[in-house]
PDB file of N, CA and C in Angstrom:
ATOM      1  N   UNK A   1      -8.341 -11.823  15.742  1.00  0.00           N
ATOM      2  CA  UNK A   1      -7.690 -13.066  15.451  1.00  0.00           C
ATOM      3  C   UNK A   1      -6.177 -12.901  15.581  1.00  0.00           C
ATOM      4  N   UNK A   2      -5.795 -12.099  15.212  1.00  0.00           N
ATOM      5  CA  UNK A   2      -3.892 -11.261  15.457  1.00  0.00           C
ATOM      6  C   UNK A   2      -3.831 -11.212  16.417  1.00  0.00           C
ATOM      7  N   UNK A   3      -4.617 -10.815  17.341  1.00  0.00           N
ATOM      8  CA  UNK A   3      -4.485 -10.585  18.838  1.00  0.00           C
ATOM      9  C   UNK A   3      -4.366 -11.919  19.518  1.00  0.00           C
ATOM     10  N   UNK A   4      -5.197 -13.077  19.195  1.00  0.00           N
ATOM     11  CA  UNK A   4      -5.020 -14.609  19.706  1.00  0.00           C
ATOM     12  C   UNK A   4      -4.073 -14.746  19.440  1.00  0.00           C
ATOM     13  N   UNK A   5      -3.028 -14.829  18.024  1.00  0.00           N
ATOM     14  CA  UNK A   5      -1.965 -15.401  17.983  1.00  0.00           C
ATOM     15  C   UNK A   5      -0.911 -14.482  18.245  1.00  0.00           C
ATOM     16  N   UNK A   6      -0.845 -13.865  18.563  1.00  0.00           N
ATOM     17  CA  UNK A   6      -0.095 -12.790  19.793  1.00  0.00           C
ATOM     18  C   UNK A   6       0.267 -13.360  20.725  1.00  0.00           C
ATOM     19  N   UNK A   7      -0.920 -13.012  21.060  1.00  0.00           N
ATOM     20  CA  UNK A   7      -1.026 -13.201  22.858  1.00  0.00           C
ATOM     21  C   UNK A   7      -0.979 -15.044  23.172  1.00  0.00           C
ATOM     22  N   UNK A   8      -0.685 -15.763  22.295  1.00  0.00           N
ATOM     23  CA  UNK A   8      -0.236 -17.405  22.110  1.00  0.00           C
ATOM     24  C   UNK A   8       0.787 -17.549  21.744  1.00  0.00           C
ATOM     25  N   UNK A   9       1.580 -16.462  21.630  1.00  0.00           N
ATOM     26  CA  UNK A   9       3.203 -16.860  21.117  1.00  0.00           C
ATOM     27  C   UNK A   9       3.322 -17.253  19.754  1.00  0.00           C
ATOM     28  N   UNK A  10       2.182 -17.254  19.081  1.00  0.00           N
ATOM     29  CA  UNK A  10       2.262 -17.362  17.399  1.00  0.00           C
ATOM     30  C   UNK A  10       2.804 -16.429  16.227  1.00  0.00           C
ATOM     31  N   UNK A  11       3.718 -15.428  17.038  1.00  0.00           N
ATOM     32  CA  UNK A  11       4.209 -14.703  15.741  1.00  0.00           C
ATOM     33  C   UNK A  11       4.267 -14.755  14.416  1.00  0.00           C
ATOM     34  N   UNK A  12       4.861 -16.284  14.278  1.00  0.00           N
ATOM     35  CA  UNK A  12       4.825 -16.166  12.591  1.00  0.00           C
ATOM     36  C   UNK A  12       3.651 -16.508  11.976  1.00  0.00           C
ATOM     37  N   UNK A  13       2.919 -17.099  12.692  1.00  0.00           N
ATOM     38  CA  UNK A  13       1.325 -17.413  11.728  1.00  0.00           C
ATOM     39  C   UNK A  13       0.382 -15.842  11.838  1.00  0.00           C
ATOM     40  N   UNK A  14       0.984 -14.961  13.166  1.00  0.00           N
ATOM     41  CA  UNK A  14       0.184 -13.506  13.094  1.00  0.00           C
ATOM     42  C   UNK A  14       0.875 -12.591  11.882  1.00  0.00           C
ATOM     43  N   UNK A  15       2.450 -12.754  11.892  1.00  0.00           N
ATOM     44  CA  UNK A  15       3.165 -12.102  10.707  1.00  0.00           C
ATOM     45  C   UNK A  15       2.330 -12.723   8.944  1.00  0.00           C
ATOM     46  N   UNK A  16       2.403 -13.964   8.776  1.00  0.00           N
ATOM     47  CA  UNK A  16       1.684 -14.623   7.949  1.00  0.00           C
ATOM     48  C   UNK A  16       0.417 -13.863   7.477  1.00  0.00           C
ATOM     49  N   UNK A  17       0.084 -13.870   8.705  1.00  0.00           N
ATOM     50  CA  UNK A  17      -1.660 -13.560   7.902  1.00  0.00           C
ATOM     51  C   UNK A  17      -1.567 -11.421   7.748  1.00  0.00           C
ATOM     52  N   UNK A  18      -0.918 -11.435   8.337  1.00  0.00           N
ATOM     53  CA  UNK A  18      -0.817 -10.085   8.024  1.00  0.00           C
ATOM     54  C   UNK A  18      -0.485  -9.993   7.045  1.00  0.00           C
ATOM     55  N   UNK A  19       0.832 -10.458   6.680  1.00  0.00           N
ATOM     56  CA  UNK A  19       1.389 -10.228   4.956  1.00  0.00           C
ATOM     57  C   UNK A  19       0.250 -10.717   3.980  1.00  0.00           C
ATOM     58  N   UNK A  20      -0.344 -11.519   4.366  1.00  0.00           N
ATOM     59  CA  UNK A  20      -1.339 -11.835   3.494  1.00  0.00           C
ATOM     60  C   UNK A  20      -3.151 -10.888   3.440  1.00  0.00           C
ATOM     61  N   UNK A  21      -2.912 -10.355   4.624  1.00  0.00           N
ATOM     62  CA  UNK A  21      -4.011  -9.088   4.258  1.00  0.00           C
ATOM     63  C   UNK A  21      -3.654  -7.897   3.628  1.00  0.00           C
ATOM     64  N   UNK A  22      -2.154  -7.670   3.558  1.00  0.00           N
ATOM     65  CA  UNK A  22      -1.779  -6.544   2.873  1.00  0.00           C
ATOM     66  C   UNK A  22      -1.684  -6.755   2.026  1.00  0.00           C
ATOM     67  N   UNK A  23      -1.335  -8.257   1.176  1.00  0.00           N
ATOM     68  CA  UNK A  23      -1.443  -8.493  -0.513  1.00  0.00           C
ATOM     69  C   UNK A  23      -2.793  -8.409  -0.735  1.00  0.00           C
ATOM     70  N   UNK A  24      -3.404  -8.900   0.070  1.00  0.00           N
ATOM     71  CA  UNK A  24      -4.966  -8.936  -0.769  1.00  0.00           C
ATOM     72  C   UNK A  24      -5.781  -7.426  -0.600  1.00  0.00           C
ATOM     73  N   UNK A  25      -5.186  -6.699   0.254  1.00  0.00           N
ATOM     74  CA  UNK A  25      -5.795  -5.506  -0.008  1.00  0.00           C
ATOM     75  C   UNK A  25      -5.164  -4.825  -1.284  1.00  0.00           C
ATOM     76  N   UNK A  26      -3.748  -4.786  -1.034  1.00  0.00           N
ATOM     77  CA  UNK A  26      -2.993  -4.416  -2.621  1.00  0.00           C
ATOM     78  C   UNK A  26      -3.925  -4.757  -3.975  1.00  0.00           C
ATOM     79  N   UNK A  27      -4.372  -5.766  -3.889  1.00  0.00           N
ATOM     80  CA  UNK A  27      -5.071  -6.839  -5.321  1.00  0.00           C
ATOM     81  C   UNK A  27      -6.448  -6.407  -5.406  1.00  0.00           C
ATOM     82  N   UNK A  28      -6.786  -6.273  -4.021  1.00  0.00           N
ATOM     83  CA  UNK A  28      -8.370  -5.455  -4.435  1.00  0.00           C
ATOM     84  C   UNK A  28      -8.525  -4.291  -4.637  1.00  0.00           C
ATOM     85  N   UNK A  29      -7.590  -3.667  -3.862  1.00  0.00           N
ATOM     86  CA  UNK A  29      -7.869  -1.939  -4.677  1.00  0.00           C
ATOM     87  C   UNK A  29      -7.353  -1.607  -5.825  1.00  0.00           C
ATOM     88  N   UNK A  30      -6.134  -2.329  -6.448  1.00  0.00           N
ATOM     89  CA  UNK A  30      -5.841  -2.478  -7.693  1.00  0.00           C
ATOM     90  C   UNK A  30      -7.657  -2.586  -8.789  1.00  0.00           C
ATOM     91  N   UNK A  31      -7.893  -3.560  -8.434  1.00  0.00           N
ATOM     92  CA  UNK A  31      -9.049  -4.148  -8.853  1.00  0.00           C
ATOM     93  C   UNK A  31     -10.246  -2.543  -9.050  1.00  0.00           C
ATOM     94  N   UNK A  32      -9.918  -1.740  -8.184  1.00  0.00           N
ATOM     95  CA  UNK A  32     -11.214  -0.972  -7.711  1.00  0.00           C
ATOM     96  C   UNK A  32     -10.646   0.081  -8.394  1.00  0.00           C
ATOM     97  N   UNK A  33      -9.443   0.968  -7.993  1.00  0.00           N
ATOM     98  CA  UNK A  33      -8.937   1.905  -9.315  1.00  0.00           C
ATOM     99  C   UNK A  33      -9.153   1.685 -10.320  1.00  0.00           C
ATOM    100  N   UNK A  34      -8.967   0.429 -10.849  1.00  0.00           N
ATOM    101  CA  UNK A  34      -9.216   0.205 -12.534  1.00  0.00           C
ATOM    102  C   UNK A  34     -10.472   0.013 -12.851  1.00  0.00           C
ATOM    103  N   UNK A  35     -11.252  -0.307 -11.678  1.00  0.00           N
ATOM    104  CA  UNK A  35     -12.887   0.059 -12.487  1.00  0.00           C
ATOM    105  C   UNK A  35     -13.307   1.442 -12.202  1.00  0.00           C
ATOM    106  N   UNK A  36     -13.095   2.138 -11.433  1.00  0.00           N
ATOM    107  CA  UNK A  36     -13.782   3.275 -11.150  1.00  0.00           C
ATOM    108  C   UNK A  36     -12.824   4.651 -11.688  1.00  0.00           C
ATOM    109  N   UNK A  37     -11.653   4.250 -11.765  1.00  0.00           N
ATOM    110  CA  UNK A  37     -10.596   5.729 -12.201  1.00  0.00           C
ATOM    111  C   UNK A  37     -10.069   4.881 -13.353  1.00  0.00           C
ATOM    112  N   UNK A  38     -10.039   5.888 -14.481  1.00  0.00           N
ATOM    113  CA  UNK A  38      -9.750   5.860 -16.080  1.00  0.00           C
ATOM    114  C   UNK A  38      -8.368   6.531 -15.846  1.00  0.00           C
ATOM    115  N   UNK A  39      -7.984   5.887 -16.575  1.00  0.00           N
ATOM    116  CA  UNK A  39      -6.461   6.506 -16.945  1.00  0.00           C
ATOM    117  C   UNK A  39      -7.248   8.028 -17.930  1.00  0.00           C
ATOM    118  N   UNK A  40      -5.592   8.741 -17.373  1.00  0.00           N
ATOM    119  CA  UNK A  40      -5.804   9.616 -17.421  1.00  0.00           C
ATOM    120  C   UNK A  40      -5.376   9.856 -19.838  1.00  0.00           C
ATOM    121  N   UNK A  41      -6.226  10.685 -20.139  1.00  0.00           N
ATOM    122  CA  UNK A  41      -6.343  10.286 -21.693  1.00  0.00           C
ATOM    123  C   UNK A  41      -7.283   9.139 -22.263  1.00  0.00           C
ATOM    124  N   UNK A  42      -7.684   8.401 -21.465  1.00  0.00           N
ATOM    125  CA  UNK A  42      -8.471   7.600 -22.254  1.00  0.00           C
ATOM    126  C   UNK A  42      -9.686   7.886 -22.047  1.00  0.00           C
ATOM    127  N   UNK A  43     -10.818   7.727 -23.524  1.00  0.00           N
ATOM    128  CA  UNK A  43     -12.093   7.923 -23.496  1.00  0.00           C
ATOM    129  C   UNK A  43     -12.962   6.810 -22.898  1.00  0.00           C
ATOM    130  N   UNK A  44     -14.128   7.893 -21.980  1.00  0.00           N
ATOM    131  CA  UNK A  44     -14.411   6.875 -21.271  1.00  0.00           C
ATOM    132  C   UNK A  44     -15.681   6.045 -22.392  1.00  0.00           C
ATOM    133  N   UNK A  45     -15.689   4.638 -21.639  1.00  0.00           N
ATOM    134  CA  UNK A  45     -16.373   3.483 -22.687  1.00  0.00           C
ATOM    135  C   UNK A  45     -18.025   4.066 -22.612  1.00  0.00           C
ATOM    136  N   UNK A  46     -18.899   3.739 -24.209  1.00  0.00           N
ATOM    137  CA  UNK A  46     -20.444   4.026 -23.648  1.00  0.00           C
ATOM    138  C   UNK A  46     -21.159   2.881 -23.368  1.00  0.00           C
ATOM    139  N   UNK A  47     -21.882   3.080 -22.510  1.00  0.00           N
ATOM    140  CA  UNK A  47     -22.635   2.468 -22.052  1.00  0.00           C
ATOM    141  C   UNK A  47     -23.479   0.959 -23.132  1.00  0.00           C
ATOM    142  N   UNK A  48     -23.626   0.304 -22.707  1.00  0.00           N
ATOM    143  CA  UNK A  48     -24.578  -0.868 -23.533  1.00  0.00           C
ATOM    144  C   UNK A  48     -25.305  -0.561 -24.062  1.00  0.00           C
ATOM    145  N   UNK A  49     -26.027  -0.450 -25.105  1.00  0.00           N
ATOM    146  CA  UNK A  49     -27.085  -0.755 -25.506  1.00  0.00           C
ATOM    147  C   UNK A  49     -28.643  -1.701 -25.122  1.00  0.00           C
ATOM    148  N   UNK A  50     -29.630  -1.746 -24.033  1.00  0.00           N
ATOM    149  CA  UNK A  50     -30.051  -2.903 -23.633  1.00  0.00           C
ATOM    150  C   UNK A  50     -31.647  -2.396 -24.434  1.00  0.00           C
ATOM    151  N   UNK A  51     -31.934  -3.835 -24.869  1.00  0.00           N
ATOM    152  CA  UNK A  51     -32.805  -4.105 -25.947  1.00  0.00           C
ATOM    153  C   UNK A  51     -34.325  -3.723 -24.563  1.00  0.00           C
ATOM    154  N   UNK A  52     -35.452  -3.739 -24.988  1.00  0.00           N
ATOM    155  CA  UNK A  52     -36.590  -3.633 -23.957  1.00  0.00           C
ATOM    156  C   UNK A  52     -36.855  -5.099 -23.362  1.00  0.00           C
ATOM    157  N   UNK A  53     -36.643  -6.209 -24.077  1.00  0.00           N
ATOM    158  CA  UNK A  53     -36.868  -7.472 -23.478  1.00  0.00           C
ATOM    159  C   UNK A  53     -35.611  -7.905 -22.765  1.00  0.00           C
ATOM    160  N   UNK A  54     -34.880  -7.457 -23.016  1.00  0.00           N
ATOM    161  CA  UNK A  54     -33.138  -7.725 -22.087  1.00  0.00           C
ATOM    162  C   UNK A  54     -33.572  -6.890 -20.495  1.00  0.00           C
ATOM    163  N   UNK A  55     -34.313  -5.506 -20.777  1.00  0.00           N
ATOM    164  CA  UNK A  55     -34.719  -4.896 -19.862  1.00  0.00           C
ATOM    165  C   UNK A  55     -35.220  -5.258 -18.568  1.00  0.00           C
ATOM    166  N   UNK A  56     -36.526  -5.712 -19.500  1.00  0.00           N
ATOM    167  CA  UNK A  56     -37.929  -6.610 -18.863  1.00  0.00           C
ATOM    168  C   UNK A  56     -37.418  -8.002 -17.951  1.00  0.00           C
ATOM    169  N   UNK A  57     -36.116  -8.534 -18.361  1.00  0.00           N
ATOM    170  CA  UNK A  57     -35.533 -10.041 -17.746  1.00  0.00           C
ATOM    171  C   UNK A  57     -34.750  -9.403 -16.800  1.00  0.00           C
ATOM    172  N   UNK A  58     -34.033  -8.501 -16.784  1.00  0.00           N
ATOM    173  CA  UNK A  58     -33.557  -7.932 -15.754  1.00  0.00           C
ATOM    174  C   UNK A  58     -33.927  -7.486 -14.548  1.00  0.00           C
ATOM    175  N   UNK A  59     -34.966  -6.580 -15.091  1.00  0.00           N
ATOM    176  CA  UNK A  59     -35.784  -6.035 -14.037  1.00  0.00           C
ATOM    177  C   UNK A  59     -36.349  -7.644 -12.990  1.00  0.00           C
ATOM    178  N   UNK A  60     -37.275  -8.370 -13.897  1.00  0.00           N
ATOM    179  CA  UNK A  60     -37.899  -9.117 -12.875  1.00  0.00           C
ATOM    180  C   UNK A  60     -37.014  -9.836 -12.279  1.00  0.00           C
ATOM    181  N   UNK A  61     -36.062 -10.206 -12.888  1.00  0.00           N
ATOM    182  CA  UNK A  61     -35.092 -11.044 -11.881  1.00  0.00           C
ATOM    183  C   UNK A  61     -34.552 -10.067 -10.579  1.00  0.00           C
ATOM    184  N   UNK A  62     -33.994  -8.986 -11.297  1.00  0.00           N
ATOM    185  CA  UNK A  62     -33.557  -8.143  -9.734  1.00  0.00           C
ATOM    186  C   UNK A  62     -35.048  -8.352  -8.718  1.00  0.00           C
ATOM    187  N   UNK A  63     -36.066  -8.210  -9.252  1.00  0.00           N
ATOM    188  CA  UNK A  63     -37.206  -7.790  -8.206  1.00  0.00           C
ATOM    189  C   UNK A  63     -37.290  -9.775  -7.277  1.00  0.00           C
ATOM    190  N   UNK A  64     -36.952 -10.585  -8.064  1.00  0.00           N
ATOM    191  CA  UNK A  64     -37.298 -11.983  -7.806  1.00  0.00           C
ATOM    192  C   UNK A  64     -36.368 -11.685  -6.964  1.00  0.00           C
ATOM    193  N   UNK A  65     -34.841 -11.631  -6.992  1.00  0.00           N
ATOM    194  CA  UNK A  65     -33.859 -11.437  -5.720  1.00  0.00           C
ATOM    195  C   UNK A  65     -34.157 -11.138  -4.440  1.00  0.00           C
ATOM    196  N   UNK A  66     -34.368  -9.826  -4.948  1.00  0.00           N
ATOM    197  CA  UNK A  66     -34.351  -9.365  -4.014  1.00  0.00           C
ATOM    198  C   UNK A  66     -35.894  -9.413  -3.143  1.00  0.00           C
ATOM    199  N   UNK A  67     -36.840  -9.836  -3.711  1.00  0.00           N
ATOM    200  CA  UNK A  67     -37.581 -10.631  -3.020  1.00  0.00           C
ATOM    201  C   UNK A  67     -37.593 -11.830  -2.425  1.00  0.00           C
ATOM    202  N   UNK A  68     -36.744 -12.406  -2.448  1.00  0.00           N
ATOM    203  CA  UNK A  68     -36.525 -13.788  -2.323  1.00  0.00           C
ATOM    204  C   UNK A  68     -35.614 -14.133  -1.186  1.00  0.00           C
ATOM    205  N   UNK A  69     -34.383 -13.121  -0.967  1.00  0.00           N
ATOM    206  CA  UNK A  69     -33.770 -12.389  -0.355  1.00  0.00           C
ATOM    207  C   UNK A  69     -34.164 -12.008   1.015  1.00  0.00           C
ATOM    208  N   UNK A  70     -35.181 -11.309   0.996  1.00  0.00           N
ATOM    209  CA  UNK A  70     -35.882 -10.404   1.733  1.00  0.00           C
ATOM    210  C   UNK A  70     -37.087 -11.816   2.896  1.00  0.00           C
ATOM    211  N   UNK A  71     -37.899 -12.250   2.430  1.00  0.00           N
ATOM    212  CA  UNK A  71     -38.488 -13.308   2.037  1.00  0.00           C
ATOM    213  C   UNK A  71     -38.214 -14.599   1.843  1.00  0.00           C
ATOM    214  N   UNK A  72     -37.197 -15.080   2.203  1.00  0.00           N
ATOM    215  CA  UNK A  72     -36.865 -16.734   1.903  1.00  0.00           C
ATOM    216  C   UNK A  72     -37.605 -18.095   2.371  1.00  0.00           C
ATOM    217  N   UNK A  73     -38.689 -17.741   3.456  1.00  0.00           N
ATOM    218  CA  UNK A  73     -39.437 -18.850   3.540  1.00  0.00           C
ATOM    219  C   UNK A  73     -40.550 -19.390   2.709  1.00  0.00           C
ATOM    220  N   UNK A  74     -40.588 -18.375   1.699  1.00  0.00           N
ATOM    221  CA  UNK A  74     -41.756 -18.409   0.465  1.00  0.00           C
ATOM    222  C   UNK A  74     -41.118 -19.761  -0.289  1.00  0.00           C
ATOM    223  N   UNK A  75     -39.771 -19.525  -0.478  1.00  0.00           N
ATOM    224  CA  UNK A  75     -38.991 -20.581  -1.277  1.00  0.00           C
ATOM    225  C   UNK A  75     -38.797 -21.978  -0.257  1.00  0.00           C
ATOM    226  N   UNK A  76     -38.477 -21.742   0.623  1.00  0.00           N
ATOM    227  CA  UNK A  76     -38.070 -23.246   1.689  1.00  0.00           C
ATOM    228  C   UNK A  76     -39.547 -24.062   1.963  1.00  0.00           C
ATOM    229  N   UNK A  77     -40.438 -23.238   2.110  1.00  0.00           N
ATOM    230  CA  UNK A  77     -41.525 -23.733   2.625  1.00  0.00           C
ATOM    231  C   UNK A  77     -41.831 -24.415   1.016  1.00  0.00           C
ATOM    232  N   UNK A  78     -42.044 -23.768  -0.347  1.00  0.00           N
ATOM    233  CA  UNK A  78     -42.790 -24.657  -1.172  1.00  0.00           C
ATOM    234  C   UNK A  78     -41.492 -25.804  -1.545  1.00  0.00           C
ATOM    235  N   UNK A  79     -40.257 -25.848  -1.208  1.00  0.00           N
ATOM    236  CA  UNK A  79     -39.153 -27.035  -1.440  1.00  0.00           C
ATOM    237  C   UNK A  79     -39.818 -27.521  -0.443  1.00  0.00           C
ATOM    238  N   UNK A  80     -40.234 -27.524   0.874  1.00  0.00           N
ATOM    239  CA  UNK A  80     -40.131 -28.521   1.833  1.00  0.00           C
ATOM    240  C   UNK A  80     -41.993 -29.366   1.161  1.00  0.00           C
ATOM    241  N   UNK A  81     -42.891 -28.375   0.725  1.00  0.00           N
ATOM    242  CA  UNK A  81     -43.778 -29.032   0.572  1.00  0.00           C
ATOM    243  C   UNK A  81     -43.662 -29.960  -0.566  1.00  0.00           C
ATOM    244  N   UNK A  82     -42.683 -29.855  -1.493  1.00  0.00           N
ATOM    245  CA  UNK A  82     -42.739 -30.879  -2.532  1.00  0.00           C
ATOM    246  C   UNK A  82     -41.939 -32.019  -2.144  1.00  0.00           C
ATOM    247  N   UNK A  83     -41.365 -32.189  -0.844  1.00  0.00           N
ATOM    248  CA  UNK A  83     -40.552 -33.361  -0.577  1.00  0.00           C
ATOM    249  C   UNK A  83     -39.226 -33.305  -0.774  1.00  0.00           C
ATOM    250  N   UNK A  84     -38.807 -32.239  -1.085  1.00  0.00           N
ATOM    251  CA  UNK A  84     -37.357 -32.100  -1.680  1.00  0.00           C
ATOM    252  C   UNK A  84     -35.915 -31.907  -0.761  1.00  0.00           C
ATOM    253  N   UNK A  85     -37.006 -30.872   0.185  1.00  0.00           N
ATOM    254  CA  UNK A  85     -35.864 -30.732   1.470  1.00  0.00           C
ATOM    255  C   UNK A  85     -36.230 -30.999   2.648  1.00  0.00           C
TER     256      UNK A  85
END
């Protein structure tokens, strides 16, 4: 896309979006150090506590996803048979 507005004489909208991929990379790896690297001295946090029925809702939902996911005409086909879509 830099390369179109290049090669179109668009400098400042190619300068533009550049400055603006280097802030947003700045903001996301910000984002990613602070979840994955602990300052240095601080204890790291423990983990949740998850109850067996907090478990059990989890689990099937990940498995519904990612079945569903995987699989999406299971879902379109019974919307289309009820009239909906």
């Amino acid at each position: 896309m830099f390369g179109s507005l290049v090669n179109g004489g668009y400098y400042g909208y190619a300068a533009l979006g550049l400055l603006g991929a280097v802030i947003a990379t700045y903001y996301y790896l910000k984002v990613v150090v602070t979840l994955y690297f602990p300052s240095p001295g601080e204890d790291p946090a423990e983990p949740p506590q998850v109850g067996p029925a907090t478990l059990a809702v989890l689990t099937l939902t990940g498995i519904a996803t990612l079945y569903l996911g995987i699989f999406p005409s299971l879902l379109t086909d019974l919307v289309k048979g009820i009239g909906i879509g």
